[in-house]
Protein backbone atom coordinates (compact mmCIF):
# COMPACT_ATOMS: atom_id res chain seq x y z
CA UNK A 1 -9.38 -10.79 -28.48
CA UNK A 2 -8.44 -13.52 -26.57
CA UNK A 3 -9.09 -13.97 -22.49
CA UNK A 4 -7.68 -11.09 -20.71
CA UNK A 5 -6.61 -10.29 -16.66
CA UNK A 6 -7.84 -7.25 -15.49
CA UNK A 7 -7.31 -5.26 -12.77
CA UNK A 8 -10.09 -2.99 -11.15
CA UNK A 9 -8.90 -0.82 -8.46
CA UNK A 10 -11.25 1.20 -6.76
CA UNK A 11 -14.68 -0.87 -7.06
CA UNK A 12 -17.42 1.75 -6.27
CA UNK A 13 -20.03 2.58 -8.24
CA UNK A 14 -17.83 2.79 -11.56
CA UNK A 15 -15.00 0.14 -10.53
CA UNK A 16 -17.82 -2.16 -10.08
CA UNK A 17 -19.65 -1.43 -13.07
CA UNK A 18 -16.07 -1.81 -14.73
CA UNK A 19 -15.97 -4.97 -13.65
CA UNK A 20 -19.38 -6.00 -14.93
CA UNK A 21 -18.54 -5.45 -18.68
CA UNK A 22 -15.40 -7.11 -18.42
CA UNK A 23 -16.64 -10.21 -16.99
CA UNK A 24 -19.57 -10.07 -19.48
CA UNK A 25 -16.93 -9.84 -22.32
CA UNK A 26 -15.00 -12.74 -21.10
CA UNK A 27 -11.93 -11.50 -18.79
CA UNK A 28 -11.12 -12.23 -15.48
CA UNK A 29 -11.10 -9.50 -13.28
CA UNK A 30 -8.94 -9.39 -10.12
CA UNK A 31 -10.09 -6.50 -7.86
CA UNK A 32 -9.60 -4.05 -5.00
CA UNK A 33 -10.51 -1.44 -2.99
CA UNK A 34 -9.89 0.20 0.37
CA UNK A 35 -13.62 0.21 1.71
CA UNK A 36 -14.81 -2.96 4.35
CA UNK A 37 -17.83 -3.70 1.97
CA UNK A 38 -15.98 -3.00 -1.28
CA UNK A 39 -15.99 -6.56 -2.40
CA UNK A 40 -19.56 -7.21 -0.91
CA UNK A 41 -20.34 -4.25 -3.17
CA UNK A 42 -18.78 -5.02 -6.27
CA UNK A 43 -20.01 -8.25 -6.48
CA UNK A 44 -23.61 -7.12 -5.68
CA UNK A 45 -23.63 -4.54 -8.41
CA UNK A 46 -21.92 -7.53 -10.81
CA UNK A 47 -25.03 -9.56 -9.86
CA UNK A 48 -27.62 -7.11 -10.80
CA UNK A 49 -26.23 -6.08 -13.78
CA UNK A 50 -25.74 -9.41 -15.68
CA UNK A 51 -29.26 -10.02 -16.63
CA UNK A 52 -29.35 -6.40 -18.43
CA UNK A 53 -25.86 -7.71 -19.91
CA UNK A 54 -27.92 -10.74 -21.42
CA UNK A 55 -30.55 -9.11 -22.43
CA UNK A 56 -28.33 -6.60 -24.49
CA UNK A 57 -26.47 -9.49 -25.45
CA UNK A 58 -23.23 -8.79 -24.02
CA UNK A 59 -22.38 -11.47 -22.12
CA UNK A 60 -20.43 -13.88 -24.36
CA UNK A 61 -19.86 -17.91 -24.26
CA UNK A 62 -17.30 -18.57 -21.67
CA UNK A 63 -17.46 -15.31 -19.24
CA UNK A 64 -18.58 -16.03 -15.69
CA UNK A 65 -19.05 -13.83 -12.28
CA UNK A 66 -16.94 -16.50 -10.97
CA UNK A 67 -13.63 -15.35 -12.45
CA UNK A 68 -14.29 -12.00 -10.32
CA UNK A 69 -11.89 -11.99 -7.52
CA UNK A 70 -10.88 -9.56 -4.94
CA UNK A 71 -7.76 -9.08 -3.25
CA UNK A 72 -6.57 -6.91 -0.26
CA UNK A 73 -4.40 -4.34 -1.50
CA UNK A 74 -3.95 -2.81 -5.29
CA UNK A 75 -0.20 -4.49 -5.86
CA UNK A 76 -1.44 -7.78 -5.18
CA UNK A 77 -4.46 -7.15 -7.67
CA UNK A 78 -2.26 -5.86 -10.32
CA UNK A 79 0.02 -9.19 -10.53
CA UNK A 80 0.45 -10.80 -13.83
CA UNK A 81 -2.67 -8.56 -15.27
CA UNK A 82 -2.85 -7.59 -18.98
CA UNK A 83 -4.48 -4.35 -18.64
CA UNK A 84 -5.24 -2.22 -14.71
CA UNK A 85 -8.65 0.32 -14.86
CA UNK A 86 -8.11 2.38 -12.10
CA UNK A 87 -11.32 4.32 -10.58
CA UNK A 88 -10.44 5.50 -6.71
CA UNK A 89 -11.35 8.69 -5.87
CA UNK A 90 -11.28 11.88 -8.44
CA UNK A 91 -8.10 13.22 -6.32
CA UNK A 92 -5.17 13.94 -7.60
CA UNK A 93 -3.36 13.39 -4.84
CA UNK A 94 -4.95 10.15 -4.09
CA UNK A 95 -4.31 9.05 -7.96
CA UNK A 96 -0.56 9.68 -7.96
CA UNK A 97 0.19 7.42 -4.96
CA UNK A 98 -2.31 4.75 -6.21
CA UNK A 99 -0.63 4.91 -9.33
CA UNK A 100 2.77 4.59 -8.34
CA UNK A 101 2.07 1.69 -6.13
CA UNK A 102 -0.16 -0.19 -9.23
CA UNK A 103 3.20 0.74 -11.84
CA UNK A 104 5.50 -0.81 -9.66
CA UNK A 105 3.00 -3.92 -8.96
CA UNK A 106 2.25 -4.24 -12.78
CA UNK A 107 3.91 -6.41 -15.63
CA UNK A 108 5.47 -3.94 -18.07
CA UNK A 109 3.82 -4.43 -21.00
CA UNK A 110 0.51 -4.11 -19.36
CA UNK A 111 -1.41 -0.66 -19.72
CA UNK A 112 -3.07 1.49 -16.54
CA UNK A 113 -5.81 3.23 -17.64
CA UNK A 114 -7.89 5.66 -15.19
CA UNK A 115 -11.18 6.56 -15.12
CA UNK A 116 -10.92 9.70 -14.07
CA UNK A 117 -13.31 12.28 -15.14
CA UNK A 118 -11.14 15.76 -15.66
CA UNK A 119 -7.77 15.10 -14.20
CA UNK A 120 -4.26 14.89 -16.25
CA UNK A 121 -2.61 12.01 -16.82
CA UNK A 122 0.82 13.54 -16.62
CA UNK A 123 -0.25 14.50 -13.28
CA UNK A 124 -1.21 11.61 -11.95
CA UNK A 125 1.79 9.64 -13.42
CA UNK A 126 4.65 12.03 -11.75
CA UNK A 127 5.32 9.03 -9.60
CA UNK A 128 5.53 6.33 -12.08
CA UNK A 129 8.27 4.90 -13.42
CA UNK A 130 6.95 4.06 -16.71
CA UNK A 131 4.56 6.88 -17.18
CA UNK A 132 4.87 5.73 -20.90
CA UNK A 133 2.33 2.95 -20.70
CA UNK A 134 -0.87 4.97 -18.47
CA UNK A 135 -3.79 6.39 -20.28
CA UNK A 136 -6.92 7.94 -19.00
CA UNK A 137 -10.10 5.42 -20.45
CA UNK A 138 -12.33 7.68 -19.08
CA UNK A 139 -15.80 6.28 -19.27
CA UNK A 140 -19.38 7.26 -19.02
CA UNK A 141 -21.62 6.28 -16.08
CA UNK A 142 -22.67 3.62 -15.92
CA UNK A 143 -19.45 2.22 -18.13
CA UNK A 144 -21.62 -1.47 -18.24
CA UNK A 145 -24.36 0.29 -20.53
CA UNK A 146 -22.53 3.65 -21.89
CA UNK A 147 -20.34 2.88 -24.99
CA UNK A 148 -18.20 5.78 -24.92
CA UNK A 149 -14.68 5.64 -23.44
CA UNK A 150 -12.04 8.54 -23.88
CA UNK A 151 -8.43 7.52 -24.14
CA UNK A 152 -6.14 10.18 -23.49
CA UNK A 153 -2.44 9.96 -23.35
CA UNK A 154 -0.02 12.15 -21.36
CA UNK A 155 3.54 13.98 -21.99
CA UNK A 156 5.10 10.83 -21.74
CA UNK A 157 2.71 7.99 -23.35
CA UNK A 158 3.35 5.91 -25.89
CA UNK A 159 1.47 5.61 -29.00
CA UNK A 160 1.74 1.94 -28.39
CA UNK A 161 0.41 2.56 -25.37
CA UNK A 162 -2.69 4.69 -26.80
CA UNK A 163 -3.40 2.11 -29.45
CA UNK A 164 -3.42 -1.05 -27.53
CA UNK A 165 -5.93 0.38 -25.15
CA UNK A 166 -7.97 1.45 -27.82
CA UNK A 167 -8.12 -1.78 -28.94
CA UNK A 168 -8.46 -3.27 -25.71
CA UNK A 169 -12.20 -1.42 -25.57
CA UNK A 170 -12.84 -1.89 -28.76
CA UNK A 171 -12.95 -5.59 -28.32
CA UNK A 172 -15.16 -5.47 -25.05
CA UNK A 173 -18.00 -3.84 -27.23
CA UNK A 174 -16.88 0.25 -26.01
CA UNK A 175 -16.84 2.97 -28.87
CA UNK A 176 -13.10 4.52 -27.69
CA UNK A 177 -12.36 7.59 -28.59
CA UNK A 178 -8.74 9.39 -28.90
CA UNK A 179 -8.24 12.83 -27.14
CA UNK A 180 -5.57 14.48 -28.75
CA UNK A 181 -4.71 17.04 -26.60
CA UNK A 182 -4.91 17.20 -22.51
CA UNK A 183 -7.69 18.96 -21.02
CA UNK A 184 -9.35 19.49 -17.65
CA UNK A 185 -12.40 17.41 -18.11
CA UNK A 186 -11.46 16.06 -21.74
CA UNK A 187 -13.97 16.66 -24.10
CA UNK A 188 -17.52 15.03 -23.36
CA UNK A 189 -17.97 16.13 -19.85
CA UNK A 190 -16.71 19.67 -21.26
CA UNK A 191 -19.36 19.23 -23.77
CA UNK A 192 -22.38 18.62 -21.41
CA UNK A 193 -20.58 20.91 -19.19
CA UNK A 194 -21.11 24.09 -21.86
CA UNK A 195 -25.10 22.84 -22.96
CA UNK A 196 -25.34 23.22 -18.42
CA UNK A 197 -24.01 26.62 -17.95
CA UNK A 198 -26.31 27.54 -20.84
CA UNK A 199 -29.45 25.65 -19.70
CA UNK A 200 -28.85 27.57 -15.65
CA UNK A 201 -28.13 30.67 -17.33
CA UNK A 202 -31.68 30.39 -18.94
CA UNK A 203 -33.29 29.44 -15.54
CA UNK A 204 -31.56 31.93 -13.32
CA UNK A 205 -32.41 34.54 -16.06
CA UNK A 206 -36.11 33.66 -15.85
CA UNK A 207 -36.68 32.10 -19.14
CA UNK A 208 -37.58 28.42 -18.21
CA UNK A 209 -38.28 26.44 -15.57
CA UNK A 210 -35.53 23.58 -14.62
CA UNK A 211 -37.72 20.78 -15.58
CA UNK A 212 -38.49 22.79 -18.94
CA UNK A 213 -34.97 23.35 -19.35
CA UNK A 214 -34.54 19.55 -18.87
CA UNK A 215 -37.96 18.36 -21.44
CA UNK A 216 -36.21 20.93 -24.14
CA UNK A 217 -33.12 18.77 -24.52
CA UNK A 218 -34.94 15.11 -23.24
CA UNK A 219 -37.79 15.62 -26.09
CA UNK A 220 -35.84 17.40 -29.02
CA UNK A 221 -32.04 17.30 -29.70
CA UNK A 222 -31.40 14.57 -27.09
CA UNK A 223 -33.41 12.24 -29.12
CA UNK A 224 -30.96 12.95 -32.08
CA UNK A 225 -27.73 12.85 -30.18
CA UNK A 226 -28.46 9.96 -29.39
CA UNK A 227 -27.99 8.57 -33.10
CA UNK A 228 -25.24 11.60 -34.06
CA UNK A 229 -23.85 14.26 -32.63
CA UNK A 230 -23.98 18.22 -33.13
CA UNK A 231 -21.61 17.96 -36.25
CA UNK A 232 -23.57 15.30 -38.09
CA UNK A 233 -26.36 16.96 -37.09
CA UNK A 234 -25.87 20.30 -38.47
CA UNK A 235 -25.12 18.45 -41.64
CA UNK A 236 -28.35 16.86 -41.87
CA UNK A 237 -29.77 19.95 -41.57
CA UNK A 238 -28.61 22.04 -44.19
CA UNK A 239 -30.42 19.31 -46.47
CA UNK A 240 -28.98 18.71 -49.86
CA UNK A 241 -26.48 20.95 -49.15
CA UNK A 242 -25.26 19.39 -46.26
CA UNK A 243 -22.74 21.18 -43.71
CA UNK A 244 -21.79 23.53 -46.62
CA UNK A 245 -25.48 25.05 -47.00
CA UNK A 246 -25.59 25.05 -43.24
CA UNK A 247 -22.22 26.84 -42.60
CA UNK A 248 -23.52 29.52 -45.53
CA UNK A 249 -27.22 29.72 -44.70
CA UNK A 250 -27.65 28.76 -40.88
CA UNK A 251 -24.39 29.07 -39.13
CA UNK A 252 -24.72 33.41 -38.87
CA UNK A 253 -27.88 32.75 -36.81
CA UNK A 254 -26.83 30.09 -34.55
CA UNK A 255 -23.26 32.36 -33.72
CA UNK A 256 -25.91 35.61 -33.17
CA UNK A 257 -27.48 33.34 -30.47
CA UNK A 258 -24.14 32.12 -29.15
CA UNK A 259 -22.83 35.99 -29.00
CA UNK A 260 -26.09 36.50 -26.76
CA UNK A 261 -25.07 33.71 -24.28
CA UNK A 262 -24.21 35.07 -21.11
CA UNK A 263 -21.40 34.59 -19.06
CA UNK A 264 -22.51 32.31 -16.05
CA UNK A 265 -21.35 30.54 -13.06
CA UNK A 266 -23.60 28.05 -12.56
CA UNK A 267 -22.67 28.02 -8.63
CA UNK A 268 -24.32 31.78 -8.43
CA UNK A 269 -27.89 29.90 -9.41
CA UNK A 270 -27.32 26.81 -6.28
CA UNK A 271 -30.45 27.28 -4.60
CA UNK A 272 -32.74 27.56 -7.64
CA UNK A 273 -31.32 24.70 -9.75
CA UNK A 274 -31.31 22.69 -6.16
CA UNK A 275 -35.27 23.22 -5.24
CA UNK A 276 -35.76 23.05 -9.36
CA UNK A 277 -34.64 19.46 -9.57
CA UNK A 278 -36.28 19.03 -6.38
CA UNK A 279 -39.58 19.49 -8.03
CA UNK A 280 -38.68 17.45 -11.30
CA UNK A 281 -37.39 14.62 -8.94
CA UNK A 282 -41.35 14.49 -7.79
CA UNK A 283 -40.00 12.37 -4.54
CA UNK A 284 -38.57 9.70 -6.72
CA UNK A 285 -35.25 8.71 -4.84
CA UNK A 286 -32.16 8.43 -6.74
CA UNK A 287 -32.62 5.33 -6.85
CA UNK A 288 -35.56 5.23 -8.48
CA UNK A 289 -34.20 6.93 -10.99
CA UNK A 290 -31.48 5.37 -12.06
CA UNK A 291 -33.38 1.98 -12.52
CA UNK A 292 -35.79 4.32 -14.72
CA UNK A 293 -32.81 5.85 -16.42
CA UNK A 294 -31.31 2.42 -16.66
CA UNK A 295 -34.77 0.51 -18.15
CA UNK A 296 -34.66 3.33 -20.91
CA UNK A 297 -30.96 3.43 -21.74
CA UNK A 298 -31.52 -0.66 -22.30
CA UNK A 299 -34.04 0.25 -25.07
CA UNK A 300 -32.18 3.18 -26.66
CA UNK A 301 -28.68 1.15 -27.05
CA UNK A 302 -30.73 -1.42 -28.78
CA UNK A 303 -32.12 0.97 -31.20
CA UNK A 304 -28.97 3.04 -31.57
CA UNK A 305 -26.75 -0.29 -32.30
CA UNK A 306 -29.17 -1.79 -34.98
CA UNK A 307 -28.06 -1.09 -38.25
């Protein structure tokens, strides 16, 4: 793909990661956001993640941290961009306005994509007056390292609208996928979201400790979603037989163990799953953390993207 403008509005923690990948990849990014140390921010988080971008070799000939630029207000960010990732806050009321001031700011054919986490698109867009090119490209934190990106289109967007942003990630190294259908939440955060209320049902009922509940997925199936997911999976399991053996010979046992989940709100556990992580933490600050969680995604992503 050639050199492409980019708009980042909103450059917190995900803007400014955001804006990390598309440098790497060769764009120039022209950015925004409300905050007093939003561009001391952004450009700080740029900064420390360009050596990981070299060392996973993401960084191609030609891109620069210099052709990151930051500009008061979203409108005068969005001129003459080819493509606008929007990730302010997860408000709704917050989104439509920004989005409404970023449509009118933006050259027509250029898509708005948000990175909002569970909010619709049609929503957001009420204000717009061409709803028909805004998507959601809903990453995964941090969007420099994660590949996936979910691309959901509204009531009113355009296919041509759905495939050029699909396209768009594609060619900046992201694994885009295409929602079908709008959904609080989409579909991988209402993935992890099920596996949660499961894994605090299990603790408030007694059956495992938080940080046990966190080592069972961590040390068994997390290692192989990693490489597939549960469908793919499943397949590999029935052996020879594939899905086909599974669905015949395996799939009555898993459903008796899904009839036996229980229904749970995972806000009726707070307290335990609070002083749970609390111990699994073991005083390491969140910070700590996510440069361990960091170090190891590095080595995973070059495992899971050899052939």
């Amino acid at each position: 793909m050639p050199s492409q403008t980019v708009a980042v509005i909103g450059a917190g923690t995900i803007g400014a990661s955001w804006a990390a990948i598309f440098l790497a990849q060769g764009c120039d990014v022209r950015a925004s956001d409300p905050s007093p140390q939003g561009e001391a921010f952004a450009r700080r988080f740029i900064a420390n993640a360009w050596p990981t971008l070299q060392t996973l070799g993401l960084v191609v000939p030609g891109a620069s941290q210099d052709r990151f630029s930051f500009h008061a207000s979203a409108a005068k960010a969005c001129e003459g961009v080819d493509f606008v990732q929007e990730s302010g806050p997860e408000r709704e009321e917050i989104k439509i306005e920004t989005f409404k001031e970023i449509d009118a700011a933006t050259p027509r054919d250029a898509v708005i994509a948000s990175s909002s986490s569970g909010l619709l698109i049609s929503r957001v867009t009420v204000k717009c007056a061409h709803p028909d090119r805004c998507v959601i490209g809903h990453p995964f934190n941090p969007p420099h390292l994660i590949p996936l990106v979910e691309v959901v289109g509204g009531e009113k967007t355009s296919q041509p609208a759905i495939d050029k942003a699909m396209s768009f990630y594609r060619a900046i190294g992201k694994h885009p996928i295409h929602i079908r259908k709008e959904v609080k939440g989409h579909v991988a955060n209402r993935l992890q979201a099920a596996l949660w209320r499961e894994a605090v049902s299990l603790v408030a009922e007694g059956v495992v400790s938080v940080a046990d509940a966190d080592a069972a997925i961590a040390y068994g199936p997390g290692l192989r979603w990693a490489l597939m997911g549960p469908h793919l999976t499943f397949h590999l399991a029935g052996g020879e037989g594939g899905m086909t053996h599974f669905m015949s010979h395996l799939a009555p046992a898993v459903q008796s163990w899904i009839d036996d989940f229980k229904e749970t709100r995972v806000t009726d556990a707070r307290q335990l799953i609070i002083d749970g992580v609390a111990e699994e933490a073991a005083g390491r600050s969140i910070a700590d953390l996510q440069k361990w969680r960091d170090r190891k995604l590095i080595e995973i992503l070059k495992v899971s993207s050899a052939p």
